[in-house]
Protein backbone atom coordinates (compact mmCIF):
# COMPACT_ATOMS: atom_id res chain seq x y z
CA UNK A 1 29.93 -17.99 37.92
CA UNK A 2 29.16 -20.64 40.42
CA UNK A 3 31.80 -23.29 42.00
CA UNK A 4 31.60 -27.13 41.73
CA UNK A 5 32.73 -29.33 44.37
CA UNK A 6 34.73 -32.06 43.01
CA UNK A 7 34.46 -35.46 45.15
CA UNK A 8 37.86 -37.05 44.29
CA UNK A 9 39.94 -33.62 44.43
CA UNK A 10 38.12 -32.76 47.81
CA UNK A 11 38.17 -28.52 46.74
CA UNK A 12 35.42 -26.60 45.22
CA UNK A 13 36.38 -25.20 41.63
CA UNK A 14 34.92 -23.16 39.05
CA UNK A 15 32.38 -24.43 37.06
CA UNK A 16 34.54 -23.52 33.71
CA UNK A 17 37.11 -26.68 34.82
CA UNK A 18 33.75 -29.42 34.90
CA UNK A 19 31.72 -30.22 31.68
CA UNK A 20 28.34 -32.13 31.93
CA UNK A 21 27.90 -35.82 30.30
CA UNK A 22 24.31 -36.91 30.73
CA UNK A 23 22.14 -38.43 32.79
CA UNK A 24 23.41 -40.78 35.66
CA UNK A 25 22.28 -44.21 36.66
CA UNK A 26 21.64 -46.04 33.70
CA UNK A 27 20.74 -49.61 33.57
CA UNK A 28 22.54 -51.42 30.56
CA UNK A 29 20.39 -53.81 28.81
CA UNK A 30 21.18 -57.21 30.79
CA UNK A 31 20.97 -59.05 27.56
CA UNK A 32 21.88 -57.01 24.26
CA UNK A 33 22.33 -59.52 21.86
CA UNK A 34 18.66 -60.27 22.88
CA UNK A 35 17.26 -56.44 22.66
CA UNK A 36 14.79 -55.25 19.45
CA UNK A 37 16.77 -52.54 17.37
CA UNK A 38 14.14 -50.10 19.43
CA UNK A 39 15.09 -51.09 22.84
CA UNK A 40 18.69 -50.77 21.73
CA UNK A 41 18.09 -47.32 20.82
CA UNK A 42 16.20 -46.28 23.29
CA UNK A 43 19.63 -46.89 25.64
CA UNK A 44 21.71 -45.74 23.46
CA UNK A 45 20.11 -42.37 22.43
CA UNK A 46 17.03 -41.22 24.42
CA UNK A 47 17.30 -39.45 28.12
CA UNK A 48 15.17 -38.45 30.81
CA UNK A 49 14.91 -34.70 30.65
CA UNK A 50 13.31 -33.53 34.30
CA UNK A 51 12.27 -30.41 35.47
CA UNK A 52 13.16 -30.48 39.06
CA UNK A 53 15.62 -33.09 40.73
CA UNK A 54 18.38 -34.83 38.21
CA UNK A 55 21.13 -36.86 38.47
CA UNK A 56 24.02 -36.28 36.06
CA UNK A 57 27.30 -37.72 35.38
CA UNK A 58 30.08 -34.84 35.33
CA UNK A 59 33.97 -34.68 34.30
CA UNK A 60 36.54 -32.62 36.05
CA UNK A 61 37.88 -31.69 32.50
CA UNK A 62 40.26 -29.25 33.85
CA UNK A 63 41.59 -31.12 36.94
CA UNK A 64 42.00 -34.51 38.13
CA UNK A 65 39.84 -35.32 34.89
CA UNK A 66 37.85 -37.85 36.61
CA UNK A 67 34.34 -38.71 36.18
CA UNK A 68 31.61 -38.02 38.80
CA UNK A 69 27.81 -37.59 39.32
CA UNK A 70 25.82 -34.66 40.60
CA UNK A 71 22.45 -34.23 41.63
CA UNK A 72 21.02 -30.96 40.09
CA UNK A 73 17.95 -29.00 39.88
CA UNK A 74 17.49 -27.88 36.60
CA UNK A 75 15.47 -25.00 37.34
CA UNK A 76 17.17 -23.34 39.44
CA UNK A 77 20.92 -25.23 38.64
CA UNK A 78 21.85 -25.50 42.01
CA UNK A 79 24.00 -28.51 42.37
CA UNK A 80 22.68 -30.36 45.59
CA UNK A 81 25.32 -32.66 45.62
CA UNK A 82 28.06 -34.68 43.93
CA UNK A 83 29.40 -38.02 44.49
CA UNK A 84 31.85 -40.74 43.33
CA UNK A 85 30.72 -43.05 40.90
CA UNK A 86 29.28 -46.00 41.63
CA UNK A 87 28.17 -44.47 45.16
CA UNK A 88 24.16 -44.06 45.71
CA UNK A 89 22.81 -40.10 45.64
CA UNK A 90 21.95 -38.86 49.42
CA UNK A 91 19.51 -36.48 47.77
CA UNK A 92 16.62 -38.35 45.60
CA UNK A 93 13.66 -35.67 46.39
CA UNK A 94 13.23 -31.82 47.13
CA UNK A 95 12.93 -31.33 50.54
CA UNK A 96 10.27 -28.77 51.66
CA UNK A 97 13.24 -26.17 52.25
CA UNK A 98 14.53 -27.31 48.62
CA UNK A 99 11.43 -26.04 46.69
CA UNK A 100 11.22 -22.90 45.38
């Protein structure tokens, strides 16, 4: 079991409380009326999958059940940080200490 620090409750929790939603960051088609059927679903349904650095959305299912993002590594699943929504990520590349 690992802990989760949630940004709007300020405490770190269990990870059994938080329940991942997908990739973070996504730009909405400016124009959908104006979008093929394959650049519709390409938004809708297809998602970066990354070995290494990722940011993903989270929910604090079991708490103040508000929505946040996380930067993870998905080898190792280390969370490297979380953050409000709509706030920028502090980490966007391994450091030299962050690589295994």
């Amino acid at each position: 079991m690992f802990y989760i620090y949630c940004p709007y409750c300020g405490e770190h929790r269990e990870e059994e409380e938080f329940h991942p939603k997908g990739q973070a960051h996504l730009s909405r088609p400016t124009d959908p009326d104006a979008c093929s059927d394959e650049e519709w679903g390409d938004y809708l349904y297809f998602r970066d999958n990354p070995r290494g650095l990722h940011h993903e959305i989270w929910v604090h299912a079991i708490g103040c059940r508000k929505f946040f993002n996380a930067t993870r590594d998905t080898q190792s699943y280390e969370i490297l940080e979380t953050y409000r929504m709509g706030d920028a990520p502090r980490v966007t590349h391994f450091t030299d200490t962050q690589k295994s």
